[in-house]
C-alpha atoms as a PDB file:
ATOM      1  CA  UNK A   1       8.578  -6.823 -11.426  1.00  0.00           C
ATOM      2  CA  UNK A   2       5.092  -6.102 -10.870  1.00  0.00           C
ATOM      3  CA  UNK A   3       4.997  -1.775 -11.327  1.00  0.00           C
ATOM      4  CA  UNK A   4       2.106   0.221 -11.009  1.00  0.00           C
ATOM      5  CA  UNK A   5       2.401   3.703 -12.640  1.00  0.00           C
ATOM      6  CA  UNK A   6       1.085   7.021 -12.457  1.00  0.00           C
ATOM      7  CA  UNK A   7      -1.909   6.063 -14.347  1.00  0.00           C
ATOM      8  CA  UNK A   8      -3.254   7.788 -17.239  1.00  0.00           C
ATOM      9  CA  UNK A   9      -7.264   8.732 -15.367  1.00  0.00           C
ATOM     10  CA  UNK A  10      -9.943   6.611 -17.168  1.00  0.00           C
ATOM     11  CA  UNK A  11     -13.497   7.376 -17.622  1.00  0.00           C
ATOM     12  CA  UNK A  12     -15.322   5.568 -14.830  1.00  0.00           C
ATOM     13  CA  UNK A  13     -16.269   1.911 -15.094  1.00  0.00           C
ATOM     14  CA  UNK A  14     -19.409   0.804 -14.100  1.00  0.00           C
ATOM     15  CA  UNK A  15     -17.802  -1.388 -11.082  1.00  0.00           C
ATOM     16  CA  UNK A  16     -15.895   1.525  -9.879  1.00  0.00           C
ATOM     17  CA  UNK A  17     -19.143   4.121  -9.871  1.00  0.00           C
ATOM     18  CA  UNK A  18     -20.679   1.812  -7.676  1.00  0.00           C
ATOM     19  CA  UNK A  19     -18.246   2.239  -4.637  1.00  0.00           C
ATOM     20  CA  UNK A  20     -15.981   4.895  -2.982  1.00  0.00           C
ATOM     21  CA  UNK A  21     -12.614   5.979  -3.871  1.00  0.00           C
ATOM     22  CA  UNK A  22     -10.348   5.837  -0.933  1.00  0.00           C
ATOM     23  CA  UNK A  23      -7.098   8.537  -1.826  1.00  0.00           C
ATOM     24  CA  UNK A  24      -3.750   8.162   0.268  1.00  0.00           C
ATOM     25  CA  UNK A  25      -1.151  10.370   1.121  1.00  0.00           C
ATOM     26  CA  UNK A  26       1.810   8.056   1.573  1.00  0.00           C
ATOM     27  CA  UNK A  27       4.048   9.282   4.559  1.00  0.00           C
ATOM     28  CA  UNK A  28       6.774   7.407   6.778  1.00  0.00           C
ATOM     29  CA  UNK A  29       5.040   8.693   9.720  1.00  0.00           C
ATOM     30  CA  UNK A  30       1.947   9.717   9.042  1.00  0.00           C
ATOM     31  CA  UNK A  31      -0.306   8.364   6.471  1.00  0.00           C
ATOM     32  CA  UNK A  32      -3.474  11.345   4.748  1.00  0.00           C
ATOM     33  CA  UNK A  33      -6.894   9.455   4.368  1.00  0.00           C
ATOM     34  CA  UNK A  34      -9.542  11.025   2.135  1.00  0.00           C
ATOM     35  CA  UNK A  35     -13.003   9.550   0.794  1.00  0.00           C
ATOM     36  CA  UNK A  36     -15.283  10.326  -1.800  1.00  0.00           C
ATOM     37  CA  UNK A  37     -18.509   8.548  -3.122  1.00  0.00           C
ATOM     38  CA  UNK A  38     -17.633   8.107  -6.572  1.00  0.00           C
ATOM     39  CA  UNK A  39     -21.053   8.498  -7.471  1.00  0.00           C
ATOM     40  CA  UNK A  40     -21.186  12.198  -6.325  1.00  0.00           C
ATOM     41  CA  UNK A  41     -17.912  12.543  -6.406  1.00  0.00           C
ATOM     42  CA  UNK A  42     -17.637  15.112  -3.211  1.00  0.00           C
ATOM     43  CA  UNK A  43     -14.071  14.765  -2.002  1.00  0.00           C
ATOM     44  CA  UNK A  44     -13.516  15.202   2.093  1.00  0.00           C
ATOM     45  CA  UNK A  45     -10.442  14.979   4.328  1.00  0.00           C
ATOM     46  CA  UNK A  46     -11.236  11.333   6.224  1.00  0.00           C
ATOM     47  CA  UNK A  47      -8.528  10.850   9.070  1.00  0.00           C
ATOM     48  CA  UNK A  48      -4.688  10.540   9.696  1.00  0.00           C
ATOM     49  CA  UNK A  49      -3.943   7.401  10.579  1.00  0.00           C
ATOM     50  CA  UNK A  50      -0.191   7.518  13.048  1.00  0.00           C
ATOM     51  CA  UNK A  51       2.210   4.833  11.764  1.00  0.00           C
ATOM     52  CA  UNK A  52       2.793   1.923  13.579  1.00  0.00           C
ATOM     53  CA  UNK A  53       4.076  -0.657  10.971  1.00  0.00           C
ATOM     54  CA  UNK A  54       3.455  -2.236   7.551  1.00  0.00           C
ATOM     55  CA  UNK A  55       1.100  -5.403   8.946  1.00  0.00           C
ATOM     56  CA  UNK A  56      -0.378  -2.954  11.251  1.00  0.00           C
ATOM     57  CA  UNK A  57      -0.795  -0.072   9.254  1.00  0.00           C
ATOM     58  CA  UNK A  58      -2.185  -2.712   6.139  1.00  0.00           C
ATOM     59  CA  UNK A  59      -4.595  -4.670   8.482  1.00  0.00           C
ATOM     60  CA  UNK A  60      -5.805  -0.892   9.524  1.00  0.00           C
ATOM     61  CA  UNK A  61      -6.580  -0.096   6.343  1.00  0.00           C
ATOM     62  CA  UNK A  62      -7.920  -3.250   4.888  1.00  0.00           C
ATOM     63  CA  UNK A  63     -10.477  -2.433   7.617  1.00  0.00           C
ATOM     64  CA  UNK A  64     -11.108   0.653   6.684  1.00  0.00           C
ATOM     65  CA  UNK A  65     -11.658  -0.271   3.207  1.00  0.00           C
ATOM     66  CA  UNK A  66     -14.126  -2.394   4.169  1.00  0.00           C
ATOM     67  CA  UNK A  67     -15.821  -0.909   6.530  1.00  0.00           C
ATOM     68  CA  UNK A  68     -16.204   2.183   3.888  1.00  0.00           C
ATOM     69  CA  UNK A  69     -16.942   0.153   0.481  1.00  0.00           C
ATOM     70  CA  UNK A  70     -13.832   0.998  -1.216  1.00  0.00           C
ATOM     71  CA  UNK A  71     -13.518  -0.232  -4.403  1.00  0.00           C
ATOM     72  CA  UNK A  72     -10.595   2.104  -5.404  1.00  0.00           C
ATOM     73  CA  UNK A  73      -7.005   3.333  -3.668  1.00  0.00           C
ATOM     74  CA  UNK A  74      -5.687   5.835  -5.204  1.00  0.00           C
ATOM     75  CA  UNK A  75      -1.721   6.615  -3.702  1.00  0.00           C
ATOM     76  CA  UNK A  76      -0.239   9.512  -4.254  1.00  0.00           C
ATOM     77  CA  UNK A  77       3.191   9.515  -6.277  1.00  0.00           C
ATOM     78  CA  UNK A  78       5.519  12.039  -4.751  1.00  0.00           C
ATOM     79  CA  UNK A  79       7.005  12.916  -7.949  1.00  0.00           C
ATOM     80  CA  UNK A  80       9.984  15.400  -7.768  1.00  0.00           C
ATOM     81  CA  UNK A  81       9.582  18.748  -9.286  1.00  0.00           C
ATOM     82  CA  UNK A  82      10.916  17.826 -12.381  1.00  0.00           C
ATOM     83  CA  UNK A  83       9.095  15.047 -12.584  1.00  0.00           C
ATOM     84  CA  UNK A  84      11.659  12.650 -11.619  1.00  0.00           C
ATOM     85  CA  UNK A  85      11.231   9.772  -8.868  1.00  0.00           C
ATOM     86  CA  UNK A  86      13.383  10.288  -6.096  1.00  0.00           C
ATOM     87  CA  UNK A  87      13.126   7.699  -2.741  1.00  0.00           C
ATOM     88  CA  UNK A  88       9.968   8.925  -1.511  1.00  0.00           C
ATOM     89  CA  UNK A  89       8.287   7.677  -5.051  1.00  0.00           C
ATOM     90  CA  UNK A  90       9.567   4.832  -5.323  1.00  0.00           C
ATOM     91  CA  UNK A  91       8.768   3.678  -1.321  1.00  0.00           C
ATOM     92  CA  UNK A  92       5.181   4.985  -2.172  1.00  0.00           C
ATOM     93  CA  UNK A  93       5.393   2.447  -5.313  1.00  0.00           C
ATOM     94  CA  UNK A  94       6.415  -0.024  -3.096  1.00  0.00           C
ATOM     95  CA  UNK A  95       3.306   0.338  -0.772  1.00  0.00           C
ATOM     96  CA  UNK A  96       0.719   0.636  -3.184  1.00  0.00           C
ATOM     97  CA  UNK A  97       2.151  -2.487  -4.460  1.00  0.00           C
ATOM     98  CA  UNK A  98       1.236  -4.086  -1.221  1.00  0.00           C
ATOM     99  CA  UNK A  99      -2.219  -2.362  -0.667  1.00  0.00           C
ATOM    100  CA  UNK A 100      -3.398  -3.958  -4.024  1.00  0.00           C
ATOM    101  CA  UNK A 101      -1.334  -7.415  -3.169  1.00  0.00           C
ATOM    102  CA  UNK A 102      -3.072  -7.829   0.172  1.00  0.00           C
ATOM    103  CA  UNK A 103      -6.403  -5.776   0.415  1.00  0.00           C
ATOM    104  CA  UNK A 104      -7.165  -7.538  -2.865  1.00  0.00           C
ATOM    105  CA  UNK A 105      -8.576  -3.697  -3.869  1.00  0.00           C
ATOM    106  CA  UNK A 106      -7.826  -2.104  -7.212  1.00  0.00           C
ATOM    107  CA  UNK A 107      -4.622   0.732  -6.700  1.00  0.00           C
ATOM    108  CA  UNK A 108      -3.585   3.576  -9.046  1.00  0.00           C
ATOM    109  CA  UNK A 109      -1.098   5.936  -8.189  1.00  0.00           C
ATOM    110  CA  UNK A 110      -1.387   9.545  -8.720  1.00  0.00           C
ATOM    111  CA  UNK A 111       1.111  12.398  -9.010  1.00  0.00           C
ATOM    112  CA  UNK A 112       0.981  14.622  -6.003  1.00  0.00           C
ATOM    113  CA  UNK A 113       3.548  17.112  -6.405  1.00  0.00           C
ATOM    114  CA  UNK A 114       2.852  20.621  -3.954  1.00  0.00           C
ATOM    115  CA  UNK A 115      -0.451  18.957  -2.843  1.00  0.00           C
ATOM    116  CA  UNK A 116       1.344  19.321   0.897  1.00  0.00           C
ATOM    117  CA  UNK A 117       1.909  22.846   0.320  1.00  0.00           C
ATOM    118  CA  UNK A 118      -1.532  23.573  -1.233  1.00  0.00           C
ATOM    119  CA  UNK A 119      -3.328  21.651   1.532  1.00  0.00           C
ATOM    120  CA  UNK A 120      -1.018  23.952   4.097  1.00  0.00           C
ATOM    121  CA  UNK A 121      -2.441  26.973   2.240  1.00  0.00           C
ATOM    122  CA  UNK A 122      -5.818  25.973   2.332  1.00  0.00           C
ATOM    123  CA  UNK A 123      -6.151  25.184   5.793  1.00  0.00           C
ATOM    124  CA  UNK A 124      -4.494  28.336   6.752  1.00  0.00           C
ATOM    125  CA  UNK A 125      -7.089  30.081   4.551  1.00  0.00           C
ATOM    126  CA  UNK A 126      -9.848  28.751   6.405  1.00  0.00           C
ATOM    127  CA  UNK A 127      -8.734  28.727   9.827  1.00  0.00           C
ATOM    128  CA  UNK A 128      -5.561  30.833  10.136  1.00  0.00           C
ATOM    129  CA  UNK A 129      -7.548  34.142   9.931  1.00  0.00           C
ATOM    130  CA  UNK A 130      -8.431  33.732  13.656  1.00  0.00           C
ATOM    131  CA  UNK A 131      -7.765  35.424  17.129  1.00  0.00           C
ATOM    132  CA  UNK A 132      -4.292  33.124  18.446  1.00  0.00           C
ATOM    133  CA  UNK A 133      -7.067  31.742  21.113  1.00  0.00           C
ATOM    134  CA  UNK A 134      -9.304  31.043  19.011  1.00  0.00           C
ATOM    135  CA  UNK A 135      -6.564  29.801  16.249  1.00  0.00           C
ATOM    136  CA  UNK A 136      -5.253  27.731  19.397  1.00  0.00           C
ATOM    137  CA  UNK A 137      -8.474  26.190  20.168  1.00  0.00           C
ATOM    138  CA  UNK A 138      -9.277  25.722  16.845  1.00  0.00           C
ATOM    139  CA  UNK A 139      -6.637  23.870  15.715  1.00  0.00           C
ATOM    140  CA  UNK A 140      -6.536  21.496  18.580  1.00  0.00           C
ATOM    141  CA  UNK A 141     -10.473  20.617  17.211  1.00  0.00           C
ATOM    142  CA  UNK A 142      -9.146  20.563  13.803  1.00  0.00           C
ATOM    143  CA  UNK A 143      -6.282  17.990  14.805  1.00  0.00           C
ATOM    144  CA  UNK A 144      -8.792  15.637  15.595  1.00  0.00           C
ATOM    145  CA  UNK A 145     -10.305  15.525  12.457  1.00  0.00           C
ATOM    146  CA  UNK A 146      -8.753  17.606   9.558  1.00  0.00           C
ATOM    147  CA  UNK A 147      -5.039  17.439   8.994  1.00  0.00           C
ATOM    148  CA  UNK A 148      -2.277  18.691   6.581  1.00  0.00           C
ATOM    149  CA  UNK A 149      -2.006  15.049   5.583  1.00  0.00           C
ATOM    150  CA  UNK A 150      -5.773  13.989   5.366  1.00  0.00           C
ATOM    151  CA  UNK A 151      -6.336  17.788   3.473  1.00  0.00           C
ATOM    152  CA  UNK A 152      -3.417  16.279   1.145  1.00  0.00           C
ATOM    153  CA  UNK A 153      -4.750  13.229   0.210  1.00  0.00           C
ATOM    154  CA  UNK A 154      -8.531  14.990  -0.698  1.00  0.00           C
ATOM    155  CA  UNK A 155      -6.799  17.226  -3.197  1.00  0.00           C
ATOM    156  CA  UNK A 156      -5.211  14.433  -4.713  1.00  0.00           C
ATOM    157  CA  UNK A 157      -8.673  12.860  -4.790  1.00  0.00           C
ATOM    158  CA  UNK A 158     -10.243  15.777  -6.211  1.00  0.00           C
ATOM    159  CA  UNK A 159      -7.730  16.316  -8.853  1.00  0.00           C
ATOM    160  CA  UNK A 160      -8.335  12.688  -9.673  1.00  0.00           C
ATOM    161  CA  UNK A 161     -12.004  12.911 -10.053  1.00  0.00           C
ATOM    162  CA  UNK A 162     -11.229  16.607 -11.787  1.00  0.00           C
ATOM    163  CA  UNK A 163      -9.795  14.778 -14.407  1.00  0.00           C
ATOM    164  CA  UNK A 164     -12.007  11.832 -14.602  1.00  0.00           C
ATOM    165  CA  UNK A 165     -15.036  13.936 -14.790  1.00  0.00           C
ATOM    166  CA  UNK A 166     -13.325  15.915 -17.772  1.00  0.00           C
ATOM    167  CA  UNK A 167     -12.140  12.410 -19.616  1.00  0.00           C
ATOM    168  CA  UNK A 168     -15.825  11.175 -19.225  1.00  0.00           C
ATOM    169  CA  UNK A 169     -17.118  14.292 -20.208  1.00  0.00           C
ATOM    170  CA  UNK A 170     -14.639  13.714 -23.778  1.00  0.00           C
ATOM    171  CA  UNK A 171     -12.640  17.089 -22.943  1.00  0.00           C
ATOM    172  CA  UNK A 172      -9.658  15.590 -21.210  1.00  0.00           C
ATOM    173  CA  UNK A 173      -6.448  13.846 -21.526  1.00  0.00           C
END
């Protein structure tokens, strides 16, 4: 069976410094986009995209691949907290199995364990210091654009490049 793992980070390649890294935060119904130019490597929140199903939801983001220059997916590997895969992992395998099969796009999947709960923090650090109108209002605008799941998926892309930067650098495992 063809397996991808949670991939040991590599220093970049010159094929994949020429393009953007596209992270995912694999959900049933919900899947966390983030982007980063892995030139300047800045990560950023992207978009949620709703679920609708797997041809649907592939042909969605072959587009967006595309239409953003990916050369890299990274999915995020919701490990258990021992470190364990439970169902969640092994569906997420499953998917970035068929993201690589038929976007044609190279796929490595990354261990996200607590990145939900860190992007849940972080967001409420920036915008859950607020009046409840203006918290209200605020989060409406930020539903639009910035999500728990799309806040996920750019720490698992900044980890990523976190550690790539370090391995490049020759002070990393």
């Amino acid at each position: 069976m063809n397996r991808l793992s949670a991939t040991a980070v590599r220093a970049p390649s010159a094929a994949r410094s020429a393009g953007r890294i596209l992270a995912i935060d694999y959900g049933r119904v919900r899947i966390g986009l983030a982007i980063a130019d892995s030139l300047h490597a800045v990560a950023r929140p992207l978009a949620t995209m709703e679920r609708i199903n797997r041809n649907e939801d592939l042909r969605r983001l072959r587009q967006l691949v595309r239409g953003h220059s990916v050369k890299l997916v990274l999915v995020g590997l919701p490990l258990l907290l021992d470190g364990t895969r439970g169902q969640m992992a092994e569906e997420a395998q499953r998917f970035a199995l068929r993201v690589q099969k038929q976007i044609g796009v190279a796929v490595e999947m990354v261990d996200e364990r607590l990145t939900s709960w860190e992007a849940e923090r972080q967001l409420h650090e920036q915008f859950g210091r607020r009046s409840k109108a203006e918290g209200a209002a605020s989060k409406k605008r930020l539903n639009d654009r910035i999500s728990v799941d799309s806040m996920a998926a750019a720490i698992i892309l900044r980890e990523y490049l976190k550690r790539r930067s370090s391995i490049a650098e020759g002070g990393g495992k």
